[in-house]
Protein backbone atom coordinates (compact mmCIF):
# COMPACT_ATOMS: atom_id res chain seq x y z
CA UNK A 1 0.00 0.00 0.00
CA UNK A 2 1.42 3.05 -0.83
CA UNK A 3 2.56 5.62 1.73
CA UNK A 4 0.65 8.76 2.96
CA UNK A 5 1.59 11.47 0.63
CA UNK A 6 0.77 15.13 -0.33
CA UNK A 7 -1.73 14.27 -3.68
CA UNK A 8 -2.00 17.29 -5.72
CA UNK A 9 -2.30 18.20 -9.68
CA UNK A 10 0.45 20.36 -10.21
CA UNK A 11 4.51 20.74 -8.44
CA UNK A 12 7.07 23.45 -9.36
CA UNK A 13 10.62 23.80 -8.30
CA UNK A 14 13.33 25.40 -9.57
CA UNK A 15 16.99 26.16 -8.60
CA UNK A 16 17.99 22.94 -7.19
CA UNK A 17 21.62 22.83 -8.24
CA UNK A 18 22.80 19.55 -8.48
CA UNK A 19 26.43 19.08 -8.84
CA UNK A 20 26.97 21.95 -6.09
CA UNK A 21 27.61 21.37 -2.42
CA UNK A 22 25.16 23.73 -1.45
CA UNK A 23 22.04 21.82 -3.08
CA UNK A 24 19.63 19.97 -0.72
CA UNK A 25 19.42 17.10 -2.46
CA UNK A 26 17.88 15.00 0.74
CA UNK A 27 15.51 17.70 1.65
CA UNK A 28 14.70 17.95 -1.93
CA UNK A 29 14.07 14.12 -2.69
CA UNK A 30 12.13 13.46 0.56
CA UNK A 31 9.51 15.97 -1.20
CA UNK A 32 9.60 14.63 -4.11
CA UNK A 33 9.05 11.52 -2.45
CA UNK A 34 6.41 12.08 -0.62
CA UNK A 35 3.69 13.88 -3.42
CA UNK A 36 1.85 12.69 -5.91
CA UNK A 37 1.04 15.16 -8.97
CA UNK A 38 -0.24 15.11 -12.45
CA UNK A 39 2.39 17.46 -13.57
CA UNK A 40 6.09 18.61 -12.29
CA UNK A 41 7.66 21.42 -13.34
CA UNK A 42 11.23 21.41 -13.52
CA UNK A 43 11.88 25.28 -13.55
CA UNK A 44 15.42 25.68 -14.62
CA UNK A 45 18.67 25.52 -13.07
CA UNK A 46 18.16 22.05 -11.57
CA UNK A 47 21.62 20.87 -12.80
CA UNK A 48 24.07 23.52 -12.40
CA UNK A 49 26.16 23.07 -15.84
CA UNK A 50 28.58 26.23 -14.63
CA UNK A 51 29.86 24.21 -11.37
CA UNK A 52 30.15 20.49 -13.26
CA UNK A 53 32.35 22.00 -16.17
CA UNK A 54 34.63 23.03 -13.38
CA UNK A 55 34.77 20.39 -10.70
CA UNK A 56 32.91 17.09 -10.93
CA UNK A 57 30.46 16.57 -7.30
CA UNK A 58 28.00 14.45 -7.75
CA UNK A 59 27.12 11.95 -4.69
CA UNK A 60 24.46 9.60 -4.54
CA UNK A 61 21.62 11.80 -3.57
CA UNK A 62 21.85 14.01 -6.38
CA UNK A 63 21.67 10.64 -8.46
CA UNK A 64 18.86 10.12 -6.65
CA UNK A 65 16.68 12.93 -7.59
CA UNK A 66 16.90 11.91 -11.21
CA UNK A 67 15.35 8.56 -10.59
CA UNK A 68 12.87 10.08 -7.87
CA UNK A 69 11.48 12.25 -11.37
CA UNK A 70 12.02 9.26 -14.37
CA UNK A 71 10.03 7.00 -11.97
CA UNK A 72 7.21 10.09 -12.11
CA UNK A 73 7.44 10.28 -15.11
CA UNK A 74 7.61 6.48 -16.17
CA UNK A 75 5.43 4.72 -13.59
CA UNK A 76 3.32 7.41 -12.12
CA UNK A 77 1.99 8.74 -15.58
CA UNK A 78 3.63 12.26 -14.44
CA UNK A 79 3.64 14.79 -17.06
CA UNK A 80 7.07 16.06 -16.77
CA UNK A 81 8.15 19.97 -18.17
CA UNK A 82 12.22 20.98 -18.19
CA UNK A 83 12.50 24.43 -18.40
CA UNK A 84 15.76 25.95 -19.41
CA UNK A 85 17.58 28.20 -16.89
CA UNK A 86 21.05 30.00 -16.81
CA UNK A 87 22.72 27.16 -14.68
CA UNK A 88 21.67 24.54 -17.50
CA UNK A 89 21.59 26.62 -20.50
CA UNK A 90 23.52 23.95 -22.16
CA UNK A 91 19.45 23.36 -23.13
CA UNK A 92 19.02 26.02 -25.45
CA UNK A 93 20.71 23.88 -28.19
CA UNK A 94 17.78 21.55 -28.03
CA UNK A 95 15.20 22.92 -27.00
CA UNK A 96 12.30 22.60 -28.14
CA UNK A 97 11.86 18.65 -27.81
CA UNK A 98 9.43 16.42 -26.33
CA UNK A 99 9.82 12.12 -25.65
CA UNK A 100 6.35 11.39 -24.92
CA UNK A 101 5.36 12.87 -21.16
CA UNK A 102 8.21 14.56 -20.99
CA UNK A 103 9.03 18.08 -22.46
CA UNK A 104 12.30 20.53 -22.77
CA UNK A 105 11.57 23.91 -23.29
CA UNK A 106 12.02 27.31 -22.79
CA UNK A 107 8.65 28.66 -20.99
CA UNK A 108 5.23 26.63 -20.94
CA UNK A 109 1.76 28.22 -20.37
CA UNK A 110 0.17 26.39 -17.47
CA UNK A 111 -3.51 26.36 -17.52
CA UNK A 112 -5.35 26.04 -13.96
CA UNK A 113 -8.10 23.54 -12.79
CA UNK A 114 -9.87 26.80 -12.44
CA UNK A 115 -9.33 27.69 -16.03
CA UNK A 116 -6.24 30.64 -15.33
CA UNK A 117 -3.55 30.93 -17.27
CA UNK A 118 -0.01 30.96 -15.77
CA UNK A 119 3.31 31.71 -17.93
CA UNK A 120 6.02 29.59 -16.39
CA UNK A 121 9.91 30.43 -17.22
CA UNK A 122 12.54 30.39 -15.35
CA UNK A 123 13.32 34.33 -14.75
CA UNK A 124 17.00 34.99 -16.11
CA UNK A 125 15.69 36.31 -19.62
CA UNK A 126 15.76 39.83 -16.92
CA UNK A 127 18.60 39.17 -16.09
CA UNK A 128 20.71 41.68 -17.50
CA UNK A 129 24.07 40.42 -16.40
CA UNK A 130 23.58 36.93 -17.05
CA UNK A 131 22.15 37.72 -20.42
CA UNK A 132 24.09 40.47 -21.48
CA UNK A 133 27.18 40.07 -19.48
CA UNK A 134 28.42 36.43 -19.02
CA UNK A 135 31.82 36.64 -17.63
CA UNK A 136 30.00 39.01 -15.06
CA UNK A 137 27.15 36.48 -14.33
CA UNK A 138 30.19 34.16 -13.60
CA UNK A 139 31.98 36.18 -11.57
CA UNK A 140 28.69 36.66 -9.39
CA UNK A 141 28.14 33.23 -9.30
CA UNK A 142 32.14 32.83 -7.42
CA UNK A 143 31.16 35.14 -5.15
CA UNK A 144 28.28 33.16 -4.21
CA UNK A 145 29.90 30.33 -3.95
CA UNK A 146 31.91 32.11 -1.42
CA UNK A 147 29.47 33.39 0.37
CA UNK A 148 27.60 30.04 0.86
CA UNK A 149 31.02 28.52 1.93
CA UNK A 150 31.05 31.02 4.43
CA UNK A 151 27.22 30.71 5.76
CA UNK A 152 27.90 26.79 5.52
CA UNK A 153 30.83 26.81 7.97
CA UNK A 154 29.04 29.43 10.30
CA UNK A 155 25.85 26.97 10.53
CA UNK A 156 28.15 24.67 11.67
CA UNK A 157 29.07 26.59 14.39
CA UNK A 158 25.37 27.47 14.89
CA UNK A 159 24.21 23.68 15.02
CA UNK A 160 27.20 22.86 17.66
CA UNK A 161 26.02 25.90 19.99
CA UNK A 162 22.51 24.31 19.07
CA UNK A 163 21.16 26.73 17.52
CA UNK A 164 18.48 26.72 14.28
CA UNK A 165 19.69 27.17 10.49
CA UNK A 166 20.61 30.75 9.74
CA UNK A 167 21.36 32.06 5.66
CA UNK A 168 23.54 34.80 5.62
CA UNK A 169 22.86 35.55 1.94
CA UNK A 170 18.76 36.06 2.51
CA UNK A 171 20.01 38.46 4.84
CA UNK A 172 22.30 40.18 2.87
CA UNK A 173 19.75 40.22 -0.22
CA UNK A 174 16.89 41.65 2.35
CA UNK A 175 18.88 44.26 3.53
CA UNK A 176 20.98 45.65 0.33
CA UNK A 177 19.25 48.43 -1.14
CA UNK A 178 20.64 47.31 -4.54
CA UNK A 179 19.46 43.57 -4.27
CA UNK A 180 15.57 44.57 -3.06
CA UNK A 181 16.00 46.68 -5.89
CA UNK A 182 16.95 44.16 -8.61
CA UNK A 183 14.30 41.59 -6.89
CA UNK A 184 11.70 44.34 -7.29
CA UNK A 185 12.51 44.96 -11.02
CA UNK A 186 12.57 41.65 -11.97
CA UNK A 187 9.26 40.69 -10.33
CA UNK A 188 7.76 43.88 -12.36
CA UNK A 189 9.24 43.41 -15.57
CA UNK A 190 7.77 39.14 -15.58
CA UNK A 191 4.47 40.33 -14.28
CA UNK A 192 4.40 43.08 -17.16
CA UNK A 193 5.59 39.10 -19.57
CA UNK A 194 2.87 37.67 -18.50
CA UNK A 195 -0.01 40.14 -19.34
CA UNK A 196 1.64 40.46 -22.99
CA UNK A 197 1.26 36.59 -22.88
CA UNK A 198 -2.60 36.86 -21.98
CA UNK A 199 -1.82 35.48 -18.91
CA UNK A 200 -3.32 36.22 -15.50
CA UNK A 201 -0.48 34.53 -13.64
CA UNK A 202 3.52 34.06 -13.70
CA UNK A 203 5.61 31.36 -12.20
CA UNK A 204 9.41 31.48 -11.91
CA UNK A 205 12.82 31.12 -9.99
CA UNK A 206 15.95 32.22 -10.77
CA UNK A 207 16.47 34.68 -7.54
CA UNK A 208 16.34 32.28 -4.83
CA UNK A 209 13.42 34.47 -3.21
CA UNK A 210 10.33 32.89 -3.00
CA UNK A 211 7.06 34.67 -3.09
CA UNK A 212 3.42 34.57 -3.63
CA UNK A 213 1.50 37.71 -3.74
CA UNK A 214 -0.58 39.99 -6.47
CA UNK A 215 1.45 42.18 -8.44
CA UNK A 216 -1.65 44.51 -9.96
CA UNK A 217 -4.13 42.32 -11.51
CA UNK A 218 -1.30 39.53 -12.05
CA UNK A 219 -0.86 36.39 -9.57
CA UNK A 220 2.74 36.57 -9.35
CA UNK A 221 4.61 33.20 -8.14
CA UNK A 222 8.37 32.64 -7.42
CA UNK A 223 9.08 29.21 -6.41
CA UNK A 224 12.50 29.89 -4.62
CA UNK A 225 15.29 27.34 -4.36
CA UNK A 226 16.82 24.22 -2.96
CA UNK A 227 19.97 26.14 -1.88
CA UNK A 228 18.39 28.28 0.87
CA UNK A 229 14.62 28.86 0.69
CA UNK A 230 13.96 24.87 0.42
CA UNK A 231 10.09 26.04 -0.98
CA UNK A 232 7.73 24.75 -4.00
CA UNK A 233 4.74 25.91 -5.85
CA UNK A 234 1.57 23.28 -6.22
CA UNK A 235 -1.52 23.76 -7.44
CA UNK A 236 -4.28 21.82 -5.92
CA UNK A 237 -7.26 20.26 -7.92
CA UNK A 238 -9.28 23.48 -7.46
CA UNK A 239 -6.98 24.97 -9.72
CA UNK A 240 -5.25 26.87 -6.32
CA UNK A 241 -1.84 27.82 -5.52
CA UNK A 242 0.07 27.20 -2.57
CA UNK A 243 3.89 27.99 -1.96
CA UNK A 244 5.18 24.93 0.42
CA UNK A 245 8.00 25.88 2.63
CA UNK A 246 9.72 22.87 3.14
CA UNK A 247 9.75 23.45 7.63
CA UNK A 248 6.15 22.99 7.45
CA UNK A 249 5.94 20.32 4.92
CA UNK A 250 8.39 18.14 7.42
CA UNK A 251 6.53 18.49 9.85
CA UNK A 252 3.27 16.56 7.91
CA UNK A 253 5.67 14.14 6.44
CA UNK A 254 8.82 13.49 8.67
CA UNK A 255 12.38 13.68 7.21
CA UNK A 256 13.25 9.96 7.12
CA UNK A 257 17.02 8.45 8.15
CA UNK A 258 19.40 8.75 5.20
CA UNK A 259 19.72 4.92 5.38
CA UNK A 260 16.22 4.88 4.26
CA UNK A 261 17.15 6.62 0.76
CA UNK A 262 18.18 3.69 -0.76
CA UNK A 263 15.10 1.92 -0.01
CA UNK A 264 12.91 2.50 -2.93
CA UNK A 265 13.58 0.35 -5.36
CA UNK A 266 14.79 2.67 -7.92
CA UNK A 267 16.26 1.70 -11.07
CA UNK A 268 20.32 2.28 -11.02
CA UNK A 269 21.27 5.47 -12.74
CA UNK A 270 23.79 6.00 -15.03
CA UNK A 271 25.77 9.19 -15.01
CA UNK A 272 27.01 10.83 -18.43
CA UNK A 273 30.12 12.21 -16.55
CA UNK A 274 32.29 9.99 -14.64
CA UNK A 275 31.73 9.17 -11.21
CA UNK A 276 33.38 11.42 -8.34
CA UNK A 277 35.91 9.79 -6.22
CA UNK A 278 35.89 10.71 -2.26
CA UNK A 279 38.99 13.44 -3.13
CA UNK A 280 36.54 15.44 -5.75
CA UNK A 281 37.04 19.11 -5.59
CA UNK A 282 35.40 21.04 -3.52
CA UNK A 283 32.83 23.99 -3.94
C-alpha cells in the first residue's frame, strides 16, 4: 500500500543545483518523495552546468533525484516539463523537444483547474548580467559560492552551539538596497511578460526568493530554491496555488534516516560524466 503522501495536480521547483555542495538534495528528494502530482515542473537551473564544467560533485543523492522524477514520469503517468535556466543553459541547443510525457523547453503556459492561465519560465531572460554580461554572471556566481562557503561553515558553528539554520545571503539580499531593488525589477518586468502573454499569472525562480502575492491584476509566483529557501509551488485540484515551505511540509511528512534513501527500489542510474571519487574538488 502506498505511503501517505501530499496528492496534488500540479509541483514546481526550480533552482535545485545539483552538482553543487550547497544543493539539498535529501531535503529535496524526501519531497519529491512524498507527493503525488499530475504534472512537475522542472523550472530551470536544476543541474548547475557552470559548477560540473569546473569540478565534478555528484554523490548519490543528487543521483537520486533523477530517478525520484524518471520513476514520475515512467510509472506514475507524471507529465514532466524541463525548463531551461542559466545554470543549464547547455538546453538552449535543443530545445524545443518532447519524448512522450516529458518536455524541454524554454517557458510553458500552465492552464489552472480553475481555467487561469499561468506563464512559467525560469526568470533569467531579466537578467541583465547573465544575459548580457556572461563573464560578469560568472563572476557573481564565485562570489556566491563564497558566500555560501562562508554561511555553511558558520551553521556549523550554529548547530554545535545548538542553535536553528541561519542564511547569511537572505540576509544580505533583504537588507541591500541594490538587491531589493533588482528583486523588485525583476518581479515587475515578468508580471508586465505575462499580461503580454494573456496570462493572468507568472511562475518562476531564478532569484532564490520565494514569493506569492498579487502584483496589480497579475498572480505573481516565485518558487525559490533548494539552496536556501527549500520552498515549491503546487496547485491543488481546485486549480489553487500554494507555496510549500519545506519546515512545514516536514513536519506533515517526517524527514526519514538517510539509510532509508536507498530503499525504494529505484532503477540504477547512469551518469554521463564519470563518477566522483571521495577526493573530488570542492565547492
Amino acid at each position: 500500500m502506498d505511503k501517505r503522501t501530499l496528492k496534488v495536480r500540479t509541483v514546481i521547483i526550480s533552482d535545485v543545483h545539483l552538482g553543487t555542495h550547497d544543493c539539498k538534495a535529501r531535503e529535496v528528494n524526501h519531497f519529491l518523495k512524498y507527493t503525488r502530482c499530475e504534472k512537475l515542473i522542472l523550472n530551470g537551473d536544476i543541474i548547475d552546468g557552470w559548477r560540473l564544467k569546473q569540478a565534478t560533485f555528484w554523490p548519490k543523492t543528487h543521483s537520486r533525484f533523477i530517478r525520484l522524477v524518471l520513476k514520475k514520469l515512467e510509472k506514475r503517468g507524471t507529465q514532466v516539463i524541463y525548463l531551461r535556466g542559466n545554470h543549464d543553459d547547455i538546453l538552449s541547443k535543443f530545445i524545443p523537444v518532447t519524448f512522450e510525457n516529458l518536455e524541454i523547453a524554454e517557458d510553458h503556459i500552465h492552464e489552472g483547474a480553475n481555467g487561469r492561465r499561468y506563464l512559467v519560465l525560469h526568470g533569467d531572460v531579466f537578467d541583465t548580467v547573465t544575459k548580457n554580461f556572461v563573464f560578469l554572471a560568472y563572476a557573481g556566481d564565485w562570489g556566491y559560492r563564497v558566500l555560501m562557503r562562508v554561511n555553511r561553515l558558520y551553521n556549523k558553528y550554529r548547530a554545535w552551539r545548538g542553535k536553528e539554520y541561519y542564511s547569511i545571503s537572505k540576509a544580505v539580499k533583504a537588507r541591500v538596497k541594490q538587491a531589493v531593488s533588482h528583486v523588485s525589477h525583476f518581479e515587475q518586468h515578468i508580471s508586465d511578460l505575462a499580461k503580454s502573454r494573456d496570462c493572468s499569472g507568472v511562475m518562476c525562480g531564478h532569484i532564490h526568493t520565494a514569493a506569492d502575492r498579487m502584483m496589480g491584476d497579475v498572480h505573481y509566483l516565485n518558487s525559490g530554491d533548494w539552496v536556501e529557501s527549500l520552498t515549491a509551488i503546487v496547485e491543488h485540484f481546485d486549480g489553487r496555488m500554494e507555496l510549500i515551505d519545506f519546515a512545514d511540509f516536514r513536519k506533515e511528512f517526517p524527514l526519514e534516516d538517510e539509510s532509508s534513501d536507498t530503499a525504494d527500489n529505484l532503477e540504477p542510474l547512469e551518469l554521463p560524466f564519470p563518477a566522483p571519487t571521495a577526493g573530488a574538488n570542492p565547492a
